[in-house]
C-alpha atoms as a PDB file:
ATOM      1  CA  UNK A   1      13.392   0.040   4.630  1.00  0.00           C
ATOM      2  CA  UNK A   2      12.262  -3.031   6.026  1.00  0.00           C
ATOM      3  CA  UNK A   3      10.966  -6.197   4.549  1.00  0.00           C
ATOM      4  CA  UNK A   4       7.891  -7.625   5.644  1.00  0.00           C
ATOM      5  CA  UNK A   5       7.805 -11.499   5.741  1.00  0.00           C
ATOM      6  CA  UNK A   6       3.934 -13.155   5.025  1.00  0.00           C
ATOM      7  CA  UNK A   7       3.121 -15.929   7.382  1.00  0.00           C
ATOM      8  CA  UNK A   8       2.171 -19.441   6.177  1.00  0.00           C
ATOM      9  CA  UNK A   9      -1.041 -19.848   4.706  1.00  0.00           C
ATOM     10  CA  UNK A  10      -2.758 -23.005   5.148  1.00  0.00           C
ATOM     11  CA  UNK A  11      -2.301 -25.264   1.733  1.00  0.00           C
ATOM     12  CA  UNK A  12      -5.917 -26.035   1.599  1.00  0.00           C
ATOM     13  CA  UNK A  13      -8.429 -23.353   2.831  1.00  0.00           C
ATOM     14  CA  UNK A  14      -5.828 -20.361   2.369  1.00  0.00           C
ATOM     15  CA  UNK A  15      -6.045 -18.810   6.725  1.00  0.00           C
ATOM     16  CA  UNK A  16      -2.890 -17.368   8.043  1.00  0.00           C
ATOM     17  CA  UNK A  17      -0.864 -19.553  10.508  1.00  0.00           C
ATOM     18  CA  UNK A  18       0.764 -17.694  13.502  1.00  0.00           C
ATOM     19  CA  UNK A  19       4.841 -18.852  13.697  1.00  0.00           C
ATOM     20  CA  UNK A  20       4.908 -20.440  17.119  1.00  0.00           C
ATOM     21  CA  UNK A  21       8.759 -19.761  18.310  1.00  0.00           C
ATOM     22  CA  UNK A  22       8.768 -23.302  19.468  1.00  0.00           C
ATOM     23  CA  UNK A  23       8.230 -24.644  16.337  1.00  0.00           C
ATOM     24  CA  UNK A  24      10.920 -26.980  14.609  1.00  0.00           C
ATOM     25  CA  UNK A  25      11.952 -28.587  11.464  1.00  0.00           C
ATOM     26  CA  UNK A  26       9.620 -32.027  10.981  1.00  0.00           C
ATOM     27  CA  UNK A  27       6.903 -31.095  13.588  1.00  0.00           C
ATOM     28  CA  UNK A  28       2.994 -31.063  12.412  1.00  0.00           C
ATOM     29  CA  UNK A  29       0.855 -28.331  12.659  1.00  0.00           C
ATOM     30  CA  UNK A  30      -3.112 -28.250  12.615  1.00  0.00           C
ATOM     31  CA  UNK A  31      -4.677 -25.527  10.380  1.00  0.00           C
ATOM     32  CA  UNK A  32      -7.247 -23.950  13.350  1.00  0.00           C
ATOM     33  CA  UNK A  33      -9.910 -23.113  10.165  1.00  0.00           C
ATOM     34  CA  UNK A  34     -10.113 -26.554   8.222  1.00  0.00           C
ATOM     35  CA  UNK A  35      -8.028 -28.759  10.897  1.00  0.00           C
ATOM     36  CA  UNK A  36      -5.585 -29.842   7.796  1.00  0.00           C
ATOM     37  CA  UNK A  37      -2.482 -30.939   9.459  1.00  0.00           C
ATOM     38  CA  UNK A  38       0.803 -29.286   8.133  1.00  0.00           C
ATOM     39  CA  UNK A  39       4.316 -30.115   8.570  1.00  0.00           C
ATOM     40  CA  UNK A  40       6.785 -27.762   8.867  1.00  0.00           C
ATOM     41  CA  UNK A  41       9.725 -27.958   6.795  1.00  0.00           C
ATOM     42  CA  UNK A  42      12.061 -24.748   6.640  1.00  0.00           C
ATOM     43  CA  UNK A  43      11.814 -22.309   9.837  1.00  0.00           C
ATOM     44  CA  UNK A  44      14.435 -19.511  10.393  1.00  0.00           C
ATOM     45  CA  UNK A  45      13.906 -15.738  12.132  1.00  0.00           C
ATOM     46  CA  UNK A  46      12.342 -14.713   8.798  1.00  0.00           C
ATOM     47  CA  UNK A  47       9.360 -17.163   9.381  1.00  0.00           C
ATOM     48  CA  UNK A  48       8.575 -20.669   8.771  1.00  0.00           C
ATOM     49  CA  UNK A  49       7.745 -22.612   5.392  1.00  0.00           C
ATOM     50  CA  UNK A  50       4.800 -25.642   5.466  1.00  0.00           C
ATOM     51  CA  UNK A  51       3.913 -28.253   3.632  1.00  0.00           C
ATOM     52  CA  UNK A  52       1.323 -30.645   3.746  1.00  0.00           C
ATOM     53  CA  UNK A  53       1.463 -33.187   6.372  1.00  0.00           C
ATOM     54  CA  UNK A  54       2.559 -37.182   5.042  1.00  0.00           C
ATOM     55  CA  UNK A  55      -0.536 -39.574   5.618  1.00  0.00           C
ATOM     56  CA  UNK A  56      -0.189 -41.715   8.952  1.00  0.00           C
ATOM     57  CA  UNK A  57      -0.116 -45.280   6.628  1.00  0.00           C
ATOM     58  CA  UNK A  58      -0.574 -48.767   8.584  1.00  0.00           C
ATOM     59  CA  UNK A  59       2.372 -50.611   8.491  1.00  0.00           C
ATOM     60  CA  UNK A  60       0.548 -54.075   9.555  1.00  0.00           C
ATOM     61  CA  UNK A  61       3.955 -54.740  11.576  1.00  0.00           C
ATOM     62  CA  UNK A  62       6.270 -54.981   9.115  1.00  0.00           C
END
């Protein structure tokens, strides 16, 4: 029997992501449908797990 594993969806307009094998723990990905940027947070053989990206915020130079 063997266990199929769903990719990520996209956390906003619900499209697939294809798991890139260079993709690591902390990098963001763009959604290719809505352009929502995604950060991945888990990724092992089994697939990858996403979250929404943080906001870039200004730091004024502090």
């Amino acid at each position: 029997m063997t266990t199929a594993i769903a990719a990520p969806k996209c956390l906003v307009c619900d499209t697939e992501f294809e798991v890139q094998e260079a993709w690591e723990k902390g990098e963001i990905t763009e959604c290719a449908a809505c352009g929502q940027e995604h950060e991945v947070v888990e990724k092992s053989a089994a697939g990858a797990r996403l979250d929404l990206a943080p906001e870039v915020e200004e730091d004024w130079g502090e």
